[in-house]
PDB file of N, CA and C in Angstrom:
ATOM      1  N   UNK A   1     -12.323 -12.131   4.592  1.00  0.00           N
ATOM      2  CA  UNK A   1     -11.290 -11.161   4.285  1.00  0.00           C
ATOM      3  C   UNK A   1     -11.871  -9.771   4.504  1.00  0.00           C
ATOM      4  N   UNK A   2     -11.069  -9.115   5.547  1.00  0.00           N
ATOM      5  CA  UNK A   2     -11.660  -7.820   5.106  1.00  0.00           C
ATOM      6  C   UNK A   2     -11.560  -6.577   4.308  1.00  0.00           C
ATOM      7  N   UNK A   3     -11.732  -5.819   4.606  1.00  0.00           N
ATOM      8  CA  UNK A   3     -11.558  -4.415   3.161  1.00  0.00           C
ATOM      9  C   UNK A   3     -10.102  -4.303   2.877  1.00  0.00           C
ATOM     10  N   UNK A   4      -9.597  -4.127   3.832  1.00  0.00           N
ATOM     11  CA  UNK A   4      -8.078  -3.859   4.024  1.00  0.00           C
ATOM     12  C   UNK A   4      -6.959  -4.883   3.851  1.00  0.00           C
ATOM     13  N   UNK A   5      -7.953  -6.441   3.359  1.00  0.00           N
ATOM     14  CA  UNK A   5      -6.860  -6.951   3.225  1.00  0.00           C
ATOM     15  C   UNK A   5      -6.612  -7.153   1.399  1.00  0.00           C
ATOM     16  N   UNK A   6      -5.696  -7.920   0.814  1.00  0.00           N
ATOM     17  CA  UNK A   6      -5.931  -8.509  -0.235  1.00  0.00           C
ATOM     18  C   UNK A   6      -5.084  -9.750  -0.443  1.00  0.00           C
ATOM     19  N   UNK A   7      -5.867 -10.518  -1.649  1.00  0.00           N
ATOM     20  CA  UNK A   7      -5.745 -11.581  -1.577  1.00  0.00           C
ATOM     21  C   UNK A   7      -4.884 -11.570  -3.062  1.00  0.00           C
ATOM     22  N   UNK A   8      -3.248 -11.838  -2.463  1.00  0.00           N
ATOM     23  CA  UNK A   8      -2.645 -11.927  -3.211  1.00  0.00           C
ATOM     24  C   UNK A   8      -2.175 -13.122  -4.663  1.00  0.00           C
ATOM     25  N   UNK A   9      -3.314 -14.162  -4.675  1.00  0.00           N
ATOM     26  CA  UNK A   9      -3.508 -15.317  -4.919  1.00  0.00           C
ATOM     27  C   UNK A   9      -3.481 -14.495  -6.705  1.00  0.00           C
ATOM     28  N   UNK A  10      -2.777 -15.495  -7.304  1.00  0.00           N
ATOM     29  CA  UNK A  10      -2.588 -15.661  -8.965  1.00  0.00           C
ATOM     30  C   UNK A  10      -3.924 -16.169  -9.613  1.00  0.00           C
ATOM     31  N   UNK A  11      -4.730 -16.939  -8.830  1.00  0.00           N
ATOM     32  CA  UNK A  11      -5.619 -17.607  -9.743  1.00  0.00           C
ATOM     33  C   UNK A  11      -6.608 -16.561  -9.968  1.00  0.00           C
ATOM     34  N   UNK A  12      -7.011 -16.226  -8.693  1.00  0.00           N
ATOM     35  CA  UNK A  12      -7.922 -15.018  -8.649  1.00  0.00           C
ATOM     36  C   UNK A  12      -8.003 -14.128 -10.077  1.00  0.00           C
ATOM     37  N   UNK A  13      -6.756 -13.884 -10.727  1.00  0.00           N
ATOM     38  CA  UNK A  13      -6.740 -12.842 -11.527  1.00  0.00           C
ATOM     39  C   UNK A  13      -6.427 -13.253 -12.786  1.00  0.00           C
ATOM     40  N   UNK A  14      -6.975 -14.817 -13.456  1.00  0.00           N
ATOM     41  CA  UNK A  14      -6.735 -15.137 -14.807  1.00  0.00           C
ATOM     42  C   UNK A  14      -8.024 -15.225 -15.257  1.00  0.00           C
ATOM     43  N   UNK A  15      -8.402 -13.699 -15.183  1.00  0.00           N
ATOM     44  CA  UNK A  15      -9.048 -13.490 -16.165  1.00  0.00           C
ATOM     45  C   UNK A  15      -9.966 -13.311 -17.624  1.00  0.00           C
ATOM     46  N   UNK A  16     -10.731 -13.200 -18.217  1.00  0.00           N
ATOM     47  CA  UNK A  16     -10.851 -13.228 -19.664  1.00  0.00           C
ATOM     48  C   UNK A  16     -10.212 -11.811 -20.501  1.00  0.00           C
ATOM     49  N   UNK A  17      -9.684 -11.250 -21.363  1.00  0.00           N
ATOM     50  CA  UNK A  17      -9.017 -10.284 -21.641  1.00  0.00           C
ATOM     51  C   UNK A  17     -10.292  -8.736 -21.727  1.00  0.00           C
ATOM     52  N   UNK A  18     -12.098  -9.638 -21.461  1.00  0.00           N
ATOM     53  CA  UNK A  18     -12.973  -8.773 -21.147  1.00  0.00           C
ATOM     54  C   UNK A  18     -12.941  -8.130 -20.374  1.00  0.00           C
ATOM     55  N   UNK A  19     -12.151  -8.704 -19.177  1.00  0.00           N
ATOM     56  CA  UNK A  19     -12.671  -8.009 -17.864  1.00  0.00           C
ATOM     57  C   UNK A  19     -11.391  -7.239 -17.729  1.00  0.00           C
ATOM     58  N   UNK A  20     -10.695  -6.720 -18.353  1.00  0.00           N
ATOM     59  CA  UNK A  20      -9.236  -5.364 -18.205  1.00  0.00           C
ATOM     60  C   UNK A  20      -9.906  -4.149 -17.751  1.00  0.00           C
ATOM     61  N   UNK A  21     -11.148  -4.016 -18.246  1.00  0.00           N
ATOM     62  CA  UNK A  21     -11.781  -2.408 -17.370  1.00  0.00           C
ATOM     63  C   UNK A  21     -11.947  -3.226 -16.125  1.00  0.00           C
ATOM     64  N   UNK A  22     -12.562  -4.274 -15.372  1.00  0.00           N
ATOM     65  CA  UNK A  22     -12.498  -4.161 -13.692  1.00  0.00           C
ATOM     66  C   UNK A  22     -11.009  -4.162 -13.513  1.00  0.00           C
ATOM     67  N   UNK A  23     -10.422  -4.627 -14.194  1.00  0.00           N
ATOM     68  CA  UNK A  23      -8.752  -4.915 -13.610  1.00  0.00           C
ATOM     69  C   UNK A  23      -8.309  -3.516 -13.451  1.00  0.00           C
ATOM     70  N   UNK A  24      -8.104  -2.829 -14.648  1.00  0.00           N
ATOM     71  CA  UNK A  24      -7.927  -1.380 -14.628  1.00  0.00           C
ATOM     72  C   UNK A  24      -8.639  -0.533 -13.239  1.00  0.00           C
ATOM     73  N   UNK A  25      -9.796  -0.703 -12.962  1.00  0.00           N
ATOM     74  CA  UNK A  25     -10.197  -0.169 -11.901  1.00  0.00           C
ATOM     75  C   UNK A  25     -10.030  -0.754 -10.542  1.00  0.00           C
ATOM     76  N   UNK A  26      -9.790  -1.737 -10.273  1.00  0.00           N
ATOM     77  CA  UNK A  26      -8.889  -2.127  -8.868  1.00  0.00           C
ATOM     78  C   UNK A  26      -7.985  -1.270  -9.364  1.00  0.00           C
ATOM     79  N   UNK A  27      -6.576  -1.761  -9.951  1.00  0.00           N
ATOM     80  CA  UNK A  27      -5.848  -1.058 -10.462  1.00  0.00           C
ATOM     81  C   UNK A  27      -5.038  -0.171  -9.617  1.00  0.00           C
ATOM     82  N   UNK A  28      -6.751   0.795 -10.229  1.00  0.00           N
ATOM     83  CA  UNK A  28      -6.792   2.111  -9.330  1.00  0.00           C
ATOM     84  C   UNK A  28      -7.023   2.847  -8.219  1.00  0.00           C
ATOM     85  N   UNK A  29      -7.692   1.565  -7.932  1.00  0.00           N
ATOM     86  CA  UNK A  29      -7.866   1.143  -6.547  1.00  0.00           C
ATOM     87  C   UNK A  29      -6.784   1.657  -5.600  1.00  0.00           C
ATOM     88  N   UNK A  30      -6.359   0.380  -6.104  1.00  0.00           N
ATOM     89  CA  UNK A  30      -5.107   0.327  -5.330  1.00  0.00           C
ATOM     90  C   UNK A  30      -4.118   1.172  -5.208  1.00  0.00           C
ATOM     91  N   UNK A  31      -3.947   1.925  -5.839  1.00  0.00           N
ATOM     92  CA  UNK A  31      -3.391   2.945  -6.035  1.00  0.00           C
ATOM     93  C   UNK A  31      -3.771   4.223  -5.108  1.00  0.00           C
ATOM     94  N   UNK A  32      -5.495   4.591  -5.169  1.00  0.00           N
ATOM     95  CA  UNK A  32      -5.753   5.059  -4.416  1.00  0.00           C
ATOM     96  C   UNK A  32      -5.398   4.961  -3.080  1.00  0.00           C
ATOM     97  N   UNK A  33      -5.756   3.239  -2.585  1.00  0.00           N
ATOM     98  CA  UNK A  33      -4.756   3.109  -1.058  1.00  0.00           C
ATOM     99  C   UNK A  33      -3.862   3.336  -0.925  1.00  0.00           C
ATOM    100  N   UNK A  34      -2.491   3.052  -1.775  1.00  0.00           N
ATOM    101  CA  UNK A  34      -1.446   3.544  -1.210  1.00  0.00           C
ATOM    102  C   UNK A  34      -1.137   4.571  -1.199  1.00  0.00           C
ATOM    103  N   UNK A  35      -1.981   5.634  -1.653  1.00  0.00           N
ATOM    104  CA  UNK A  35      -1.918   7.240  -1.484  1.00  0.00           C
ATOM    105  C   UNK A  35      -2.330   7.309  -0.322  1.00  0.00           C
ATOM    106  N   UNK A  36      -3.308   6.780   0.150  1.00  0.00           N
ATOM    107  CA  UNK A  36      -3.880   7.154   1.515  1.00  0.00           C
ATOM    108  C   UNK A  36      -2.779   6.798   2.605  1.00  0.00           C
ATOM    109  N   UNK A  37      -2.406   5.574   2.180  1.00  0.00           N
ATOM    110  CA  UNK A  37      -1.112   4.869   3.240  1.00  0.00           C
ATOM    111  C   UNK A  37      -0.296   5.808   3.645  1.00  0.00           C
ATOM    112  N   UNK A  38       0.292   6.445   2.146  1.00  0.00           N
ATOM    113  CA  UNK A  38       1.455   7.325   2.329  1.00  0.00           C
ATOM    114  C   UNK A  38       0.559   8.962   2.612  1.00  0.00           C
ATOM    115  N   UNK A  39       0.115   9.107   2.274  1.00  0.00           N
ATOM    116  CA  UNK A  39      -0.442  10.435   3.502  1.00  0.00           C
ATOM    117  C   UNK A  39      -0.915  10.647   4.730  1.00  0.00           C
ATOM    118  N   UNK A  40      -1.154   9.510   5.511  1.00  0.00           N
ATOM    119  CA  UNK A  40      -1.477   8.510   6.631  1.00  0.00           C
ATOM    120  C   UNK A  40       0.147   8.937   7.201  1.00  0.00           C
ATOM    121  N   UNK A  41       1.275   7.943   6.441  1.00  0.00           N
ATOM    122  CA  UNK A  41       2.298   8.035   7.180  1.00  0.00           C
ATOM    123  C   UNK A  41       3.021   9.615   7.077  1.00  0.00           C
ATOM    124  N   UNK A  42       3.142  10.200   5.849  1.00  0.00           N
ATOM    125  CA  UNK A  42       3.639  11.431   6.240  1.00  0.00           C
ATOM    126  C   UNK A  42       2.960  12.206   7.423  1.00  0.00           C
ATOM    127  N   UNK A  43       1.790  12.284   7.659  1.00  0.00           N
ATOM    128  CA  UNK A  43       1.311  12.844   8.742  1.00  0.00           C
ATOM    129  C   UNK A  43       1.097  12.649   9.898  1.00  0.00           C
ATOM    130  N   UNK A  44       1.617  11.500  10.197  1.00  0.00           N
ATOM    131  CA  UNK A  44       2.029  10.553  11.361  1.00  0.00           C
ATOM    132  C   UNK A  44       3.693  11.300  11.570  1.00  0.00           C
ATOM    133  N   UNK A  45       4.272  11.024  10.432  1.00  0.00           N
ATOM    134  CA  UNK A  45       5.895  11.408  10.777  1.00  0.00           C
ATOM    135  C   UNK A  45       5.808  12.865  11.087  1.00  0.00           C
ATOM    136  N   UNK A  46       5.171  14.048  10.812  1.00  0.00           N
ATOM    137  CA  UNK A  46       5.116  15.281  10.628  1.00  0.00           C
ATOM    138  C   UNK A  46       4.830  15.047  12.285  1.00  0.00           C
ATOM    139  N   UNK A  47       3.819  14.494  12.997  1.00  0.00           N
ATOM    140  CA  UNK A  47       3.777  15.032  14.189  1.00  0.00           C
ATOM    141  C   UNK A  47       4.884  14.185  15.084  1.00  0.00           C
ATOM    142  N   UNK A  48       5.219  13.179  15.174  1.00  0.00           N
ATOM    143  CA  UNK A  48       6.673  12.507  15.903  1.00  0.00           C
ATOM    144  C   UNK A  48       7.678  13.783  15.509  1.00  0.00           C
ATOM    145  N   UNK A  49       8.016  14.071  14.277  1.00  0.00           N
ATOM    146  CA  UNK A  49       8.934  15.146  14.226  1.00  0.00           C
ATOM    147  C   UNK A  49       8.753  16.255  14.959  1.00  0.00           C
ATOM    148  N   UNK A  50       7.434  16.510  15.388  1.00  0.00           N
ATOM    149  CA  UNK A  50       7.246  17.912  16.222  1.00  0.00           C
ATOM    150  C   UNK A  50       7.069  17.822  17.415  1.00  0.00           C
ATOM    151  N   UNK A  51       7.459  16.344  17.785  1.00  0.00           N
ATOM    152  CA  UNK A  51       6.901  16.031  18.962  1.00  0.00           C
ATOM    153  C   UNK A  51       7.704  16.281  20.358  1.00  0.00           C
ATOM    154  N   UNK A  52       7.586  16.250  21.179  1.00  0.00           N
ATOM    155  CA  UNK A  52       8.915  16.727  22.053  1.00  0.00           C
ATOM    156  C   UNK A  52       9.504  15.663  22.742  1.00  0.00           C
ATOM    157  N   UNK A  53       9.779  14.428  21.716  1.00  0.00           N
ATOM    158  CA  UNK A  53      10.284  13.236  22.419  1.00  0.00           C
ATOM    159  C   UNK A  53      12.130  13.540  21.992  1.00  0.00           C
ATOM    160  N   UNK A  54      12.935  13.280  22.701  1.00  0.00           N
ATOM    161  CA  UNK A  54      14.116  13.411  22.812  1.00  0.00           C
ATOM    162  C   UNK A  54      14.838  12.990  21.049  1.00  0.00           C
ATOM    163  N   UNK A  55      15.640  13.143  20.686  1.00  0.00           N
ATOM    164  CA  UNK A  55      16.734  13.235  19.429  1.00  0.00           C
ATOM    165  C   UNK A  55      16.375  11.672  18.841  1.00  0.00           C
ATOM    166  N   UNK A  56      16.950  10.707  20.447  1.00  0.00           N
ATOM    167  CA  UNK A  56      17.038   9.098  20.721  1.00  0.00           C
ATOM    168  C   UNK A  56      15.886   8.884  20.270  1.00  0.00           C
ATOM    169  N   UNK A  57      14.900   9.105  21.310  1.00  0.00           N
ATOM    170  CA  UNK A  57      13.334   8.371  20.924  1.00  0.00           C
ATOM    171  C   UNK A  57      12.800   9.057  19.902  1.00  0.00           C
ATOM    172  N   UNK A  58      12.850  10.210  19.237  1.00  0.00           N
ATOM    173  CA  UNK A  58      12.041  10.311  18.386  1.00  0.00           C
ATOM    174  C   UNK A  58      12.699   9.479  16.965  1.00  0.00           C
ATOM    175  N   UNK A  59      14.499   9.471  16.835  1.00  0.00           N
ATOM    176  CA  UNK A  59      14.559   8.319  15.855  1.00  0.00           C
ATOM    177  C   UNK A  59      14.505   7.083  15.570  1.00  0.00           C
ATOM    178  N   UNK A  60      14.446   6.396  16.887  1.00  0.00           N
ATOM    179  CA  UNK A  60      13.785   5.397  17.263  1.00  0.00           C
ATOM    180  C   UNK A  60      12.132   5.356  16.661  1.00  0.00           C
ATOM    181  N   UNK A  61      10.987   5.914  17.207  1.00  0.00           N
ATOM    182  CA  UNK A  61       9.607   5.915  16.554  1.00  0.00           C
ATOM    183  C   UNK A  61       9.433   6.197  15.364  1.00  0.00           C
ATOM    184  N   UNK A  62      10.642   7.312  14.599  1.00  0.00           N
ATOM    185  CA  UNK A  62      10.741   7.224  13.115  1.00  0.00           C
ATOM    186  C   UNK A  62      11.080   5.829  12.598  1.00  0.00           C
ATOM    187  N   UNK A  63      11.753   5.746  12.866  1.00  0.00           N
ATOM    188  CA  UNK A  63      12.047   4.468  12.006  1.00  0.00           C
ATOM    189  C   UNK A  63      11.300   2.981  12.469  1.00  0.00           C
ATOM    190  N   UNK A  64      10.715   2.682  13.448  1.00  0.00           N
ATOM    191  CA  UNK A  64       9.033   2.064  14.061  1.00  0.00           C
ATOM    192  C   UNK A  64       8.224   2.343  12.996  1.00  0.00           C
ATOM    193  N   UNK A  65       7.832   3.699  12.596  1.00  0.00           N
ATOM    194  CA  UNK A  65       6.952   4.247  11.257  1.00  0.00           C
ATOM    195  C   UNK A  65       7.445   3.733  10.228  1.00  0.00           C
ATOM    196  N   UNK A  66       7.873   3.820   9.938  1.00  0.00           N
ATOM    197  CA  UNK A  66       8.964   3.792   8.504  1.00  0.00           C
ATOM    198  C   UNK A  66       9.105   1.998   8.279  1.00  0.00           C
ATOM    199  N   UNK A  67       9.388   1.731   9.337  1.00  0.00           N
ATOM    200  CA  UNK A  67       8.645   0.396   9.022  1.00  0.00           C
ATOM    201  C   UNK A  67       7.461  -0.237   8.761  1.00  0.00           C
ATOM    202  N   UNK A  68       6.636  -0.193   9.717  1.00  0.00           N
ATOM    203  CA  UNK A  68       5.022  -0.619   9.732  1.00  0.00           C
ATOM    204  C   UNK A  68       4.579   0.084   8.215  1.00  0.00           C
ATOM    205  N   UNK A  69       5.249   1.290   7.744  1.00  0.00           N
ATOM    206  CA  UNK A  69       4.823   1.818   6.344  1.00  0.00           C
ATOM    207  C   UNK A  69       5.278   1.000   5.674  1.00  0.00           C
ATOM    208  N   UNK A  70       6.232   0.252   5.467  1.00  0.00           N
ATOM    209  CA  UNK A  70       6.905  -0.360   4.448  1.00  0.00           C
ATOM    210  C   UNK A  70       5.637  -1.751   4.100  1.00  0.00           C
ATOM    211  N   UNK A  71       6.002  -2.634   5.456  1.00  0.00           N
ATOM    212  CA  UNK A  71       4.888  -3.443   5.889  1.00  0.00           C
ATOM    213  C   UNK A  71       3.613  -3.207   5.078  1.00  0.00           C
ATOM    214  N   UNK A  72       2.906  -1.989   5.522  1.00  0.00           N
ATOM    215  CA  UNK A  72       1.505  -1.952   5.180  1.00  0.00           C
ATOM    216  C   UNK A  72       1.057  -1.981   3.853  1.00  0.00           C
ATOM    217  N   UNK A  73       2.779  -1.393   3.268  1.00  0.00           N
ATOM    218  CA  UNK A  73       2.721  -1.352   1.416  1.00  0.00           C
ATOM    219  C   UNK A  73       2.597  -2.113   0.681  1.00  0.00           C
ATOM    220  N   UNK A  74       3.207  -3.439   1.381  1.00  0.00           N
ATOM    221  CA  UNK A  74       4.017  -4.397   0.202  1.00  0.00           C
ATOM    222  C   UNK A  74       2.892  -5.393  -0.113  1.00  0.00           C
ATOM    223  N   UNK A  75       2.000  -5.683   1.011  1.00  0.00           N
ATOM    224  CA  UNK A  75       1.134  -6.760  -0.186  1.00  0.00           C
ATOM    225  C   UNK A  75       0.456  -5.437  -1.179  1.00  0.00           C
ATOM    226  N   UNK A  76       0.335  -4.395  -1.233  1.00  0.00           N
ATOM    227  CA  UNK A  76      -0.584  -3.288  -1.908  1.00  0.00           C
ATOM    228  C   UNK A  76       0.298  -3.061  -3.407  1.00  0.00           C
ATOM    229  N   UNK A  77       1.352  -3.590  -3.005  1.00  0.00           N
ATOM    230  CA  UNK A  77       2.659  -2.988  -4.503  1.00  0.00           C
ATOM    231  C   UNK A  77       2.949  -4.426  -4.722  1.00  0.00           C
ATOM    232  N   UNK A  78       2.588  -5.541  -4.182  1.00  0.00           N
ATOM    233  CA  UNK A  78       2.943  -7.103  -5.017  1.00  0.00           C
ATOM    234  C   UNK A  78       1.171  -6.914  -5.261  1.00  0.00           C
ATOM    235  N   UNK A  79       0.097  -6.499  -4.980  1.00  0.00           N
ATOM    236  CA  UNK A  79      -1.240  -6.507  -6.156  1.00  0.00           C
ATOM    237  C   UNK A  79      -0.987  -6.276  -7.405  1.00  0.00           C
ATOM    238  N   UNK A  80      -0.488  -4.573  -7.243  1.00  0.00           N
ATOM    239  CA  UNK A  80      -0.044  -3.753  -8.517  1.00  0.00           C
ATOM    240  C   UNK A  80       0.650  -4.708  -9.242  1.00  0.00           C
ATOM    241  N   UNK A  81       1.876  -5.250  -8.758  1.00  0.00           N
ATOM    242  CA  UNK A  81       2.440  -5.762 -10.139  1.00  0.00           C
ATOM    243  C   UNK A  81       1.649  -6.795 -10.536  1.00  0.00           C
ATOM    244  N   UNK A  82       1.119  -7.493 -10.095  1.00  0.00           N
ATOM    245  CA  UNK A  82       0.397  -8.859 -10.629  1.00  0.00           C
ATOM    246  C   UNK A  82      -0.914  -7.958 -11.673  1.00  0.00           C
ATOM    247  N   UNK A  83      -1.215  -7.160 -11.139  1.00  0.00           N
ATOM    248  CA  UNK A  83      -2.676  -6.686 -12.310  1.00  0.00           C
ATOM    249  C   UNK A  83      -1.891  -5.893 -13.062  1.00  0.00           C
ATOM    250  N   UNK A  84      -1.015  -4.999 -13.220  1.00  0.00           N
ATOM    251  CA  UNK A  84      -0.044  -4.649 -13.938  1.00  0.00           C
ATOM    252  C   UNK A  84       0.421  -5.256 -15.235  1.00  0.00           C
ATOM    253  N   UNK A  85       0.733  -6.854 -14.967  1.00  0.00           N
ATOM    254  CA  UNK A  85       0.929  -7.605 -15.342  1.00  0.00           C
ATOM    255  C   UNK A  85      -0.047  -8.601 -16.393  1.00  0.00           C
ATOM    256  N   UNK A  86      -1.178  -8.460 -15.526  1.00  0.00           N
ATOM    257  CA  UNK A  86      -2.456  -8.783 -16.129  1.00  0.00           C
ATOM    258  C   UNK A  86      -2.855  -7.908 -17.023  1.00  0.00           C
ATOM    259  N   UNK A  87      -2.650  -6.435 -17.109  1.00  0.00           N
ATOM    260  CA  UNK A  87      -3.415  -5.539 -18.156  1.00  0.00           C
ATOM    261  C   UNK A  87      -2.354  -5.324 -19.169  1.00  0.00           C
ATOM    262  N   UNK A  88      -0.888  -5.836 -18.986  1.00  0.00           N
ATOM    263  CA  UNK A  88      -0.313  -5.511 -20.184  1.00  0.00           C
ATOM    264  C   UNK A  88      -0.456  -6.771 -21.160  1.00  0.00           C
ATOM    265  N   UNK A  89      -1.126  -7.587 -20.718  1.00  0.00           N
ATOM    266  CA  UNK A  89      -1.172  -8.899 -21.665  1.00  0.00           C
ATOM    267  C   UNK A  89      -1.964  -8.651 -22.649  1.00  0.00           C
TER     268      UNK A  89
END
């Protein structure tokens, strides 16, 4: 697996109620990535918007972005809720 991926697996994360500080710090982890994700994509969209591709193609590649962002999020926001989940127990 590499850095970028995660392993969305339940077992992985049944825990002892000791280990809530590593949980807490993925956590935050993760969190951290999807900040990066989403400043990654705003600044991706900032230059397509300035870009001098026609009305057509540039809403076309917006919404290309806007996808692959969605994509890149969702195993990162189904982590969150599962440790989420794990630290409110």
């Amino acid at each position: 697996m590499s850095a970028f991926e995660i392993d969305t697996s339940r077992e992985e994360l049944k825990e002892a109620p000791s280990q809530a500080p590593a949980l807490e710090s993925l956590y935050y982890s993760l969190l951290t990535t999807l900040t990066n994700l989403d400043f990654a994509y705003e600044r991706e969209r900032e230059t397509l918007s300035s870009s001098g591709l026609n009305s057509r193609e540039q809403t076309r590649a917006l919404e290309k972005l806007r996808e692959n962002h969605r994509e890149r999020r969702a195993p990162y926001l189904q982590q969150l809720a599962i440790l989420q989940e794990r630290i409110d127990r």
